[in-house]
Protein backbone atom coordinates (compact mmCIF):
# COMPACT_ATOMS: atom_id res chain seq x y z
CA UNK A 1 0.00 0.00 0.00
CA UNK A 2 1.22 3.40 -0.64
CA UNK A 3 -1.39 5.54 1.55
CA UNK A 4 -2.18 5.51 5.43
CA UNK A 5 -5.19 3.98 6.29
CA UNK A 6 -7.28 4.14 9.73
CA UNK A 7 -10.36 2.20 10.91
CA UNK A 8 -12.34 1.69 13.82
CA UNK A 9 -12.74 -1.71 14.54
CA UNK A 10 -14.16 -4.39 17.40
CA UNK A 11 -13.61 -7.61 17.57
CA UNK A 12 -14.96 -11.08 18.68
CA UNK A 13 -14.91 -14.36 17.70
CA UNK A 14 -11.11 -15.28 16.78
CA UNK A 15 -9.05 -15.03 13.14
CA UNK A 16 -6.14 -14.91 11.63
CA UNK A 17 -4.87 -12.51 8.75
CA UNK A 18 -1.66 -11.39 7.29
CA UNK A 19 -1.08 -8.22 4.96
CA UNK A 20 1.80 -6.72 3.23
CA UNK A 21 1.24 -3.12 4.96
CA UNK A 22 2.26 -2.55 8.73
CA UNK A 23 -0.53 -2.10 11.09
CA UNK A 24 -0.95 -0.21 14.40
CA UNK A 25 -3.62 -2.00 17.20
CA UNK A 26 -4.21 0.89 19.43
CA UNK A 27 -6.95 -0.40 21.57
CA UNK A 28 -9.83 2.61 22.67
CA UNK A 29 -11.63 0.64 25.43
CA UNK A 30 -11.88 -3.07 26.57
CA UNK A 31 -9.51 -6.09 26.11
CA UNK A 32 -8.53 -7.92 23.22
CA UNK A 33 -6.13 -11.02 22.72
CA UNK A 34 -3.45 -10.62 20.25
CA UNK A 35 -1.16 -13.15 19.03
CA UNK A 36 1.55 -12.06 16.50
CA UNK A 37 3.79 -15.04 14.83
CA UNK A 38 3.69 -16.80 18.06
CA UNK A 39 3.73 -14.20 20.60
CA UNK A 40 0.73 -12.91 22.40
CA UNK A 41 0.00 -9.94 24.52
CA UNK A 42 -3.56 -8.85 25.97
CA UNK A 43 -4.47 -5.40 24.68
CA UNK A 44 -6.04 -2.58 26.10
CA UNK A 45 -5.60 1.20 26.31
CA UNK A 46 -2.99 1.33 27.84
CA UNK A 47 -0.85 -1.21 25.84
CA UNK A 48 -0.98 -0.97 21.60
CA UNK A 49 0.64 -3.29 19.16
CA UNK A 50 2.48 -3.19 16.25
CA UNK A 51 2.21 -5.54 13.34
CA UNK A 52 5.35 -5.57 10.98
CA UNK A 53 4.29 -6.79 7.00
CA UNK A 54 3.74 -10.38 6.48
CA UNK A 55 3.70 -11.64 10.26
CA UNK A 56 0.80 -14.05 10.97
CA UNK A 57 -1.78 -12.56 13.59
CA UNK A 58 -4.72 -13.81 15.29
CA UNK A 59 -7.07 -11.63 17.49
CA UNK A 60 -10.23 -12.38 19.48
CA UNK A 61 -12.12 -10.97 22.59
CA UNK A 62 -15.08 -12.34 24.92
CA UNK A 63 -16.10 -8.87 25.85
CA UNK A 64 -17.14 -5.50 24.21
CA UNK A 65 -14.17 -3.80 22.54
CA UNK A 66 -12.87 -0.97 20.40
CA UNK A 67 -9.60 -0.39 18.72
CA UNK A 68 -8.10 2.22 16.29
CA UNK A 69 -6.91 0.43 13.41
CA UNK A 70 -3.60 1.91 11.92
CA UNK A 71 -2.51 0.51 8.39
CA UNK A 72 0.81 2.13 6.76
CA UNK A 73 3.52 1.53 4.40
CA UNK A 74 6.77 0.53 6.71
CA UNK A 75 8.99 2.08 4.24
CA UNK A 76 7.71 5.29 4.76
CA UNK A 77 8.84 5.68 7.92
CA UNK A 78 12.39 6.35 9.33
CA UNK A 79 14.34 3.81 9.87
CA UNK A 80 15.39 4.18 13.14
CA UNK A 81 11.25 4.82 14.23
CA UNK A 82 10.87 1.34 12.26
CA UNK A 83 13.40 -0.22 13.92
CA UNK A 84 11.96 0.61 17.21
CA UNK A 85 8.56 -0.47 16.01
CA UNK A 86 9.58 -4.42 15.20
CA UNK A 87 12.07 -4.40 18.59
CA UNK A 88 8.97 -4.12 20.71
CA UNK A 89 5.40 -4.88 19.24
CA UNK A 90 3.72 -4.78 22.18
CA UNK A 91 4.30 -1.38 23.30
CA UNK A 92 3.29 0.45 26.49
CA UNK A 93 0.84 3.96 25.58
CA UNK A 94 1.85 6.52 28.10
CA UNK A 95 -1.00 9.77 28.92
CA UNK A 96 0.15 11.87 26.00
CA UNK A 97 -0.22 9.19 23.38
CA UNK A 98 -3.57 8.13 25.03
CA UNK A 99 -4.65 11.72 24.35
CA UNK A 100 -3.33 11.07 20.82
CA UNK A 101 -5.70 7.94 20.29
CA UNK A 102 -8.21 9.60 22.05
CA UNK A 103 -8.30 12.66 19.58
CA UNK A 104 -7.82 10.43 16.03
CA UNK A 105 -11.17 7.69 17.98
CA UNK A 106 -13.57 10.82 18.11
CA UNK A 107 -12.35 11.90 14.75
CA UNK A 108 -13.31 8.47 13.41
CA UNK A 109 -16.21 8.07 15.11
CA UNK A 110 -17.68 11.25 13.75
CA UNK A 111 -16.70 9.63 10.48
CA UNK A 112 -13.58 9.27 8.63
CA UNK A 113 -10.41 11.82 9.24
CA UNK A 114 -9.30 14.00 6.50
CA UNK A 115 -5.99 12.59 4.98
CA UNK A 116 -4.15 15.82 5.72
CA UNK A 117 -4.80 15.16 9.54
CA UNK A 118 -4.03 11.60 9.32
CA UNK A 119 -1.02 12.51 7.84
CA UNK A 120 0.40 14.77 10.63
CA UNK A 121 -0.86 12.69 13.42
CA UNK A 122 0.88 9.60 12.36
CA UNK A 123 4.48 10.34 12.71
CA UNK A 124 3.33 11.65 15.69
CA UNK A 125 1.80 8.82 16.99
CA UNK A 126 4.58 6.84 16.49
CA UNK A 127 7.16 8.94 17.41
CA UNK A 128 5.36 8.85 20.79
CA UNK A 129 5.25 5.28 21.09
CA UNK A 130 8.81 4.84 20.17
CA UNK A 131 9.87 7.74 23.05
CA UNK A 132 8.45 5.30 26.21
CA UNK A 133 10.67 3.97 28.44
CA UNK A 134 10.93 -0.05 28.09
CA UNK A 135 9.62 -1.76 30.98
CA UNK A 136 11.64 -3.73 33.83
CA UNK A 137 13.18 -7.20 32.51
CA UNK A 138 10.53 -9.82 33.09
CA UNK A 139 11.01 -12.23 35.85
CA UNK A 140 9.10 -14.66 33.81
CA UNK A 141 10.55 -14.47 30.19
CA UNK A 142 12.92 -17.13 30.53
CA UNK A 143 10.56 -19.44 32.00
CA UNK A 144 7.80 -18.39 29.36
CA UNK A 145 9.86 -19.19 26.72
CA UNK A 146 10.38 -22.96 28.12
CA UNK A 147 6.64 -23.41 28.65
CA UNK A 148 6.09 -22.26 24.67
CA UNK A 149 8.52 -24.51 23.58
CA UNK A 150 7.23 -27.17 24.90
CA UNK A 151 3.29 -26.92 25.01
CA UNK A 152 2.36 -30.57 25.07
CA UNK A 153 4.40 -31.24 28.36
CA UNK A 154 2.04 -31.76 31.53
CA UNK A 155 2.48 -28.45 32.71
CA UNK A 156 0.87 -27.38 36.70
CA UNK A 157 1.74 -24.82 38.92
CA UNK A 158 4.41 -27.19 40.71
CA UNK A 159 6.24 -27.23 37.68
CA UNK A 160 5.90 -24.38 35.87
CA UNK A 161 7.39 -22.85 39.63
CA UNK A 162 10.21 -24.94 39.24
CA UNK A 163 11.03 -23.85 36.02
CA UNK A 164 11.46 -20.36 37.14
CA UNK A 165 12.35 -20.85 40.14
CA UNK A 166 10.02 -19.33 42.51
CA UNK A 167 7.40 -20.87 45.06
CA UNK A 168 3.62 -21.20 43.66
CA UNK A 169 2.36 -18.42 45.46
CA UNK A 170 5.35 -16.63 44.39
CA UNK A 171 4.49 -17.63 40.87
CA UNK A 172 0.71 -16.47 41.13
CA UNK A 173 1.81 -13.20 42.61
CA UNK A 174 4.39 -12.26 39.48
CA UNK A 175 2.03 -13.57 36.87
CA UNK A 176 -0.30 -10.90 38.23
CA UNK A 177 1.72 -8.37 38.60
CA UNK A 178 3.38 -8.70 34.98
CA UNK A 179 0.37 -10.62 33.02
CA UNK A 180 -2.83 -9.63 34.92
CA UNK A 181 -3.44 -13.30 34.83
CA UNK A 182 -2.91 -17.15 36.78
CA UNK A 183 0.01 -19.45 35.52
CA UNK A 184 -3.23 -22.09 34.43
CA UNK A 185 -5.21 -19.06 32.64
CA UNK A 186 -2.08 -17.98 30.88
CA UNK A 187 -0.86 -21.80 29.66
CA UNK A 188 -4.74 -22.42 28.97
CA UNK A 189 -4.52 -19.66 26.62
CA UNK A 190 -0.72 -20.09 25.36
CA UNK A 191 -1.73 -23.94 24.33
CA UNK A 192 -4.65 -22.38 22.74
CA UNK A 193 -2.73 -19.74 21.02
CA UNK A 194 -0.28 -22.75 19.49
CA UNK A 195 -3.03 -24.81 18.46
CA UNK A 196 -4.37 -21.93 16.60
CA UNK A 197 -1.41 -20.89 14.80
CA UNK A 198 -1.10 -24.54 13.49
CA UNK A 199 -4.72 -24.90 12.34
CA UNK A 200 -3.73 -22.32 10.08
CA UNK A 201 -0.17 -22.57 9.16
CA UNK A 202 -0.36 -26.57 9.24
CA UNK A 203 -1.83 -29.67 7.58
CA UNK A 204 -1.59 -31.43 10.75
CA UNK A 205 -4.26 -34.14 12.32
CA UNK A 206 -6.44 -32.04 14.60
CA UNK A 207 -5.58 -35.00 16.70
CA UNK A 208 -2.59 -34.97 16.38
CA UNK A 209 -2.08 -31.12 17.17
CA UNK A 210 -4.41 -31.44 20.31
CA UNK A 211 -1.74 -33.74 21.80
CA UNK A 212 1.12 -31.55 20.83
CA UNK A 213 -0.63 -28.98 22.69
CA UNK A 214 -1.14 -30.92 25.76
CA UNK A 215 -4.98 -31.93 25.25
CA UNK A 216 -5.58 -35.63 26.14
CA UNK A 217 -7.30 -35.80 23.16
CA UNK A 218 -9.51 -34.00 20.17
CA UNK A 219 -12.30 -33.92 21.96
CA UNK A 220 -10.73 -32.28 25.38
CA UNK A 221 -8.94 -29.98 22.24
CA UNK A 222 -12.74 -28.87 20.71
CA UNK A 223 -13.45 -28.51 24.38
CA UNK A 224 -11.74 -26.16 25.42
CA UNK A 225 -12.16 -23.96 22.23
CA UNK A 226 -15.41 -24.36 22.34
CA UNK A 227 -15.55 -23.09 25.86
CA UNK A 228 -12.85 -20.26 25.48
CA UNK A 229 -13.61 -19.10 21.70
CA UNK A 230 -17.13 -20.19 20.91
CA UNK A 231 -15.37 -22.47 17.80
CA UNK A 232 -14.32 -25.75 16.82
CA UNK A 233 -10.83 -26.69 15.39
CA UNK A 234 -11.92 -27.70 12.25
CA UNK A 235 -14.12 -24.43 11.76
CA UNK A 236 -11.45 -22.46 12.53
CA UNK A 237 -9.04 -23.83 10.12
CA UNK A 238 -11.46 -23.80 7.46
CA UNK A 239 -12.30 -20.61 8.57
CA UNK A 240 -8.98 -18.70 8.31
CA UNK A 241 -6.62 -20.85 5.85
CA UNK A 242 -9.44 -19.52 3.52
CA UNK A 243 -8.49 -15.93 4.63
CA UNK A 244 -4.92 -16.36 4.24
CA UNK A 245 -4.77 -17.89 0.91
């Protein structure tokens, strides 16, 4: 694309896309699950994403949301800004750039912003989400890493503890603090998160992928998606390898 794009989007049951344009999430109100190539943050207003061309993404929410999509060509933007972009995609939106958002939603939702705004606003924008500081190392990250690589392993708070090293209540108390979630509620939605990448980037069994995951079988698999998206595994891979294609 050569042109800068914006939208005002919500968003429920779960899907997958990919697009050879960049694309900024900035979330106006409510919570939405965002999984990019693998990765997968829980957006709100006071955290935006950042989707470089070509990367894989899957969003979904259980409860009312709104979100400012963002779409731009990458190219047109300096370097160094870029470069900033893909080293964090998950970002943290600090009271100025909130006001930012907030300005460009009730632009939107009074109908669509003049190109000559959108235009000056968006180095702006990102120029402000560039300029925040980066947050603390993680406590976690090593030990999240382990648990993704290995989904299918018979994870539970004993062992996921181990892993990094704390004590369980230890581990509740950090997952809260850095993931505003449990250890169970985050590998719940990790194992998910794998299971849905692969529907869509595989030709793998559904059975096969539900134990890879961790699922004692398909059916515990269509379960639980069932339960936490309101799909099925094959819909869902019929679903969005048709949208990707």
């Amino acid at each position: 694309m050569t042109s800068t794009e914006i939208d005002l989007r919500s968003y429920g049951l779960p899907f997958s896309d990919a697009h050879d344009f960049a694309q900024m999430v900035l979330p106006l109100s409510g919570k939405l699950t965002l999984d990019i190539n693998g990765s997968g943050e829980v957006l709100h207003p006071l955290r935006a994403a950042f989707i470089a061309p070509g990367l894989v993404h899957t969003q979904f929410s259980h409860e009312p949301n709104a979100s400012l999509i963002l779409d731009f060509d990458l190219a047109a933007v300096p370097a160094e800004t870029a470069g900033l972009l893909a080293a964090r995609p998950f970002a943290p939106v600090s009271a100025a750039t909130a006001k930012l958002i907030d300005f460009m939603g009730l632009l939107q939702g009074q109908g669509a912003a003049s190109a000559s705004v959108l235009a000056n606003w968006t180095p702006l924008l990102l120029e402000s989400l560039t300029q925040q500081p980066l947050r603390p190392a993680s406590r976690l990250q090593a030990a999240l890493t382990q648990f993704e690589a290995a989904p299918g392993r018979p994870w539970n708070t004993g062992s996921m503890a181990q892993v990094a090293c704390l004590s369980v209540s230890h581990l509740h108390r950090v997952f809260r603090e850095e993931l505003d979630t449990t250890p169970l509620a985050w590998l719940n939605a990790m194992r998910l998160r794998f299971v849905c990448r692969q529907l869509v980037e595989s030709s793998l069994p559904i059975a096969q992928l539900a134990t890879l995951a961790g699922y004692a079988d398909q059916s515990a698999l269509t379960h639980a998606m069932r339960r936490a998206m309101d799909t099925t595994p094959l819909a869902y891979r019929q679903q969005n390898q048709t949208k990707i294609r």
